[in-house]
N, C-alpha and C. Protein backbone atom coordinates (compact mmCIF):
# COMPACT_ATOMS: atom_id res chain seq x y z
N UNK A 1 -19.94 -167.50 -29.25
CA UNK A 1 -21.20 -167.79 -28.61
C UNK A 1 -22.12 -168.48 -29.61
N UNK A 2 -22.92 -169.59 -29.32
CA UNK A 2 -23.46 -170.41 -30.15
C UNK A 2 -25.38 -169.53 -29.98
N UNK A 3 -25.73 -169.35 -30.55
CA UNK A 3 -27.18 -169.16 -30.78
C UNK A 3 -27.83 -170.03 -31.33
N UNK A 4 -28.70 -170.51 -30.59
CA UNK A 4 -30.30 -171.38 -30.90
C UNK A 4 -31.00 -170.59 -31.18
N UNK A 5 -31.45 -170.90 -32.23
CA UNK A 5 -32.63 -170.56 -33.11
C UNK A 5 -33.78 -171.50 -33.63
N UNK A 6 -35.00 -171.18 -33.14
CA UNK A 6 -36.13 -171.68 -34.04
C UNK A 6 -36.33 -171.71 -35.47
N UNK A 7 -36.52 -172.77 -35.54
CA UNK A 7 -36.74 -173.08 -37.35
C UNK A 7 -36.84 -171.68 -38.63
N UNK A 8 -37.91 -171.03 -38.41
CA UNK A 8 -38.38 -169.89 -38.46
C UNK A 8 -37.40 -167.93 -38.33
N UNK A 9 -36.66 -168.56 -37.07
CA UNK A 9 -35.97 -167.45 -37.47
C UNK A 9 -34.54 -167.80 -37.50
N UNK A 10 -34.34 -169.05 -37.70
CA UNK A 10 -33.21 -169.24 -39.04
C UNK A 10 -33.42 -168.63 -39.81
N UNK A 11 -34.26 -168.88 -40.86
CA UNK A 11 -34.45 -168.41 -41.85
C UNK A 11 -34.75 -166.99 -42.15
N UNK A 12 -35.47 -166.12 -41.22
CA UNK A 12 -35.54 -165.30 -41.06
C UNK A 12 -34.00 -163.85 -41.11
N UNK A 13 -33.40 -165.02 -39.87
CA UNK A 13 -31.81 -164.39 -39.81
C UNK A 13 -30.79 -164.43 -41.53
N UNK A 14 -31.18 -165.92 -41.71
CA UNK A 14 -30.38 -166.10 -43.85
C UNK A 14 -31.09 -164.98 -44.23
N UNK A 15 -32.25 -164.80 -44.23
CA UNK A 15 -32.86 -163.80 -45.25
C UNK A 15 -32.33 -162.62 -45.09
N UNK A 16 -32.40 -161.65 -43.64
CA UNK A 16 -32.09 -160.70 -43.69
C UNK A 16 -30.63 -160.54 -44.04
N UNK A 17 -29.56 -161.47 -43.42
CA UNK A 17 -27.76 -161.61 -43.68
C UNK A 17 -28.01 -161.43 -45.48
N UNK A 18 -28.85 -162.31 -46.37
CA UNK A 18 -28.91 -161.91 -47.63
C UNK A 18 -29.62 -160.71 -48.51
N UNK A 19 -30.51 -159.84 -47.61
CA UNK A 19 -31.22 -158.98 -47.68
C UNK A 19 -29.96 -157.48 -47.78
N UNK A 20 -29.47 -157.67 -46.71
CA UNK A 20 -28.06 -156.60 -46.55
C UNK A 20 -26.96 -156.94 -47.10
N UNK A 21 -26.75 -158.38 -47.78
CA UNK A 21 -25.59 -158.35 -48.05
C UNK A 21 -25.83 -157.97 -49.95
N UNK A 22 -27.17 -157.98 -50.54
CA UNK A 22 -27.35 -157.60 -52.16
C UNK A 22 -27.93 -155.84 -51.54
N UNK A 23 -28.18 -155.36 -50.77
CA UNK A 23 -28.57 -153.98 -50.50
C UNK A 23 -27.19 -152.96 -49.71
N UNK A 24 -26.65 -153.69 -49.07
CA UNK A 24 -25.50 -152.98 -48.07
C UNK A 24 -25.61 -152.33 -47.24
N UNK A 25 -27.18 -151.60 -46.67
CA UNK A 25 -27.47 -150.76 -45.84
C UNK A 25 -28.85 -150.70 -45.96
N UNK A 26 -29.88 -151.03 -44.77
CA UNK A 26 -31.33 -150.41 -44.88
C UNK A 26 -31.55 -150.31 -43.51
N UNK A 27 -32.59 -149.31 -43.32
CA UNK A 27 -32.98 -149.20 -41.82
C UNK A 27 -34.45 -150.45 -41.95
N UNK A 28 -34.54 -150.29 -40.55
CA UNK A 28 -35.55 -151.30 -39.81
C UNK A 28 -36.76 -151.77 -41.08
N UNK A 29 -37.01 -150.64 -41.01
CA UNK A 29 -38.55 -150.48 -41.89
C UNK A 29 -38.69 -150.98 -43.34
N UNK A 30 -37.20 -150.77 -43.79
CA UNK A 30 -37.62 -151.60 -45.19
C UNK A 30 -36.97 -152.75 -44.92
N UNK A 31 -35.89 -152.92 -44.03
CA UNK A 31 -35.80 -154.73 -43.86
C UNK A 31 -37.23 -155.88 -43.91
N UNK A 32 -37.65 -155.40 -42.62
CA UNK A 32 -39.52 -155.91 -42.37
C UNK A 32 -40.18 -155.74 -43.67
N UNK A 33 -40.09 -154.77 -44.58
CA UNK A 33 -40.95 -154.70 -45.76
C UNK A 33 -40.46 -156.14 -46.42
N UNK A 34 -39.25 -156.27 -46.53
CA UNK A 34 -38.78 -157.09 -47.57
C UNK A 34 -38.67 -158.42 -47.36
N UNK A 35 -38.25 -158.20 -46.28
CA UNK A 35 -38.36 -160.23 -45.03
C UNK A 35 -39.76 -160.10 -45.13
N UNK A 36 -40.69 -159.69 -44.98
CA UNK A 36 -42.19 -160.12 -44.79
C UNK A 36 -42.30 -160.36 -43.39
N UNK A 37 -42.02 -159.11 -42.03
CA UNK A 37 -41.75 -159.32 -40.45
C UNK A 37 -42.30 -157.98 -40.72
N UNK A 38 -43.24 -158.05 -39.06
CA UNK A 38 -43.43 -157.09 -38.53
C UNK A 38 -42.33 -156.22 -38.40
N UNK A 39 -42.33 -154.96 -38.18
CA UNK A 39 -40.88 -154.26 -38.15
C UNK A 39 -39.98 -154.21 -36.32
N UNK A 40 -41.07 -154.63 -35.61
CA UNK A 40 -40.66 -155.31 -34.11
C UNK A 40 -40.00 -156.10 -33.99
N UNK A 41 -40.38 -157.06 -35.03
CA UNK A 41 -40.07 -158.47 -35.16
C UNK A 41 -38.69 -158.47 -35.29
N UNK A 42 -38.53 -157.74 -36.86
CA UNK A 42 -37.44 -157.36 -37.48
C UNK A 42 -36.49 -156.79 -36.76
N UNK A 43 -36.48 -155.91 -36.14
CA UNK A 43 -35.56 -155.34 -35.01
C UNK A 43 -35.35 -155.91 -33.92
N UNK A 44 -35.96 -157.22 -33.25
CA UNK A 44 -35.65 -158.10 -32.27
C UNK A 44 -34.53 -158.65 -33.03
N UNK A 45 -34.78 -159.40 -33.71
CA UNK A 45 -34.11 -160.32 -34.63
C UNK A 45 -32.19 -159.52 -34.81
N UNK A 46 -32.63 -158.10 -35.59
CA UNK A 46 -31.36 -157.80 -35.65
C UNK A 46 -30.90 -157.04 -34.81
N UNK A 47 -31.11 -157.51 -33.35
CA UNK A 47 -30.36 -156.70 -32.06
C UNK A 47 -29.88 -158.18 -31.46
N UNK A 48 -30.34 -159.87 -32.25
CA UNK A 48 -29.65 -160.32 -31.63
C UNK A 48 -28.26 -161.27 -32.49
N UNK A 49 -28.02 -160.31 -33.72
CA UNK A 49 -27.36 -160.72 -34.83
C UNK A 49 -26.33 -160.19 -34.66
N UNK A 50 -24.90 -160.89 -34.14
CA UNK A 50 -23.89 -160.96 -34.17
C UNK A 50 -22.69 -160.52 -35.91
N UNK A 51 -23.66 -160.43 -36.84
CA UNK A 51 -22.77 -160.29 -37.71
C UNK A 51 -23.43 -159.42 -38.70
N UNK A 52 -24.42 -158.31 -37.65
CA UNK A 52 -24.65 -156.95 -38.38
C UNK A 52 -24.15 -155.72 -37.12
N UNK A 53 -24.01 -154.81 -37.55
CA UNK A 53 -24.02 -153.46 -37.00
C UNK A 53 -24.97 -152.23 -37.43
N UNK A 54 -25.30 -151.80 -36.08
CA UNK A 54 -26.13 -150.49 -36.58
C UNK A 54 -25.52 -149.43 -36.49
N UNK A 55 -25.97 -148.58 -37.83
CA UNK A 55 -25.32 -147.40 -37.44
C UNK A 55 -26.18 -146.17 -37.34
N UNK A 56 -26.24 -145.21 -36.81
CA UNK A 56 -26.53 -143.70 -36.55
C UNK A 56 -27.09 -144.24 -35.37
N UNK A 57 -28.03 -143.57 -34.67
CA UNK A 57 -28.57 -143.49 -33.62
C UNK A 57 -30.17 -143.54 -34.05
N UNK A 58 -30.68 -144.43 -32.74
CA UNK A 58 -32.50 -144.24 -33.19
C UNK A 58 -33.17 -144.31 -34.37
N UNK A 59 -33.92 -142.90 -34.46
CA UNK A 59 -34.84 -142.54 -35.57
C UNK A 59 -34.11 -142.96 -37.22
N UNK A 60 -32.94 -142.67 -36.91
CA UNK A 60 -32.19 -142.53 -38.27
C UNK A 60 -30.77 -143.98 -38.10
N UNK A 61 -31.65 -144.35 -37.49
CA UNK A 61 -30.64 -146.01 -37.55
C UNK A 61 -30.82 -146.94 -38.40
N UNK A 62 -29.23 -147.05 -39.12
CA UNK A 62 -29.53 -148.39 -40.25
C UNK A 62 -28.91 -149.50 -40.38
N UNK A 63 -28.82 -150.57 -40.92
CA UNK A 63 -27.73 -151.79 -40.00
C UNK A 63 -27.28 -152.34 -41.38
N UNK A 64 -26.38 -153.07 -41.43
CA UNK A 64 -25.16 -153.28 -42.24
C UNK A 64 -24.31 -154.06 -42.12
N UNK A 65 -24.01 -155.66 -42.99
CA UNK A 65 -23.38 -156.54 -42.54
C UNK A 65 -21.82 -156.04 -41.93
N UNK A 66 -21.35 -156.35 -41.02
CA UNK A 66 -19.79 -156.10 -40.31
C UNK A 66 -18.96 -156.17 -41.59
N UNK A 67 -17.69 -156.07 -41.90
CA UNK A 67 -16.98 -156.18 -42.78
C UNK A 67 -15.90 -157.35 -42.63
N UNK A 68 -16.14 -158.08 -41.52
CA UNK A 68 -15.37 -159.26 -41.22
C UNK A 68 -16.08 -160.60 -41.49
N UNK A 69 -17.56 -160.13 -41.82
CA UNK A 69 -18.40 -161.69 -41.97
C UNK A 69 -18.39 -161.46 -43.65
């Protein structure tokens, strides 16, 4: 599946794919700290990212590049 993306969250999407791939695991809240995104923002973004996974459930959910990308 091909995704269009705005200028903006291209970059947004590189940052975070490079954000998790030098960290290996963070939940929502310090992604947004570190991209410089609202933490809404941040979690739109990586619910529509094909080449992370979240893991635990909810409150205690953290996301993590796949091991195939």
């Amino acid at each position: 599946m091909l995704m269009i993306l705005n200028c903006s969250e291209g970059v947004e999407y590189k940052n975070i794919i490079m954000y998790l791939g030098d960290v290996g695991e963070a939940n929502t809240a310090a992604i947004s700290k570190e991209i410089g995104l609202s933490t809404a923002r941040a979690r739109d973004i990586l619910t529509k990212m094909e080449e992370i996974e979240a893991l635990r459930s909810n409150r205690n959910r953290t996301y993590r590049l796949k091991a195939d990308t």
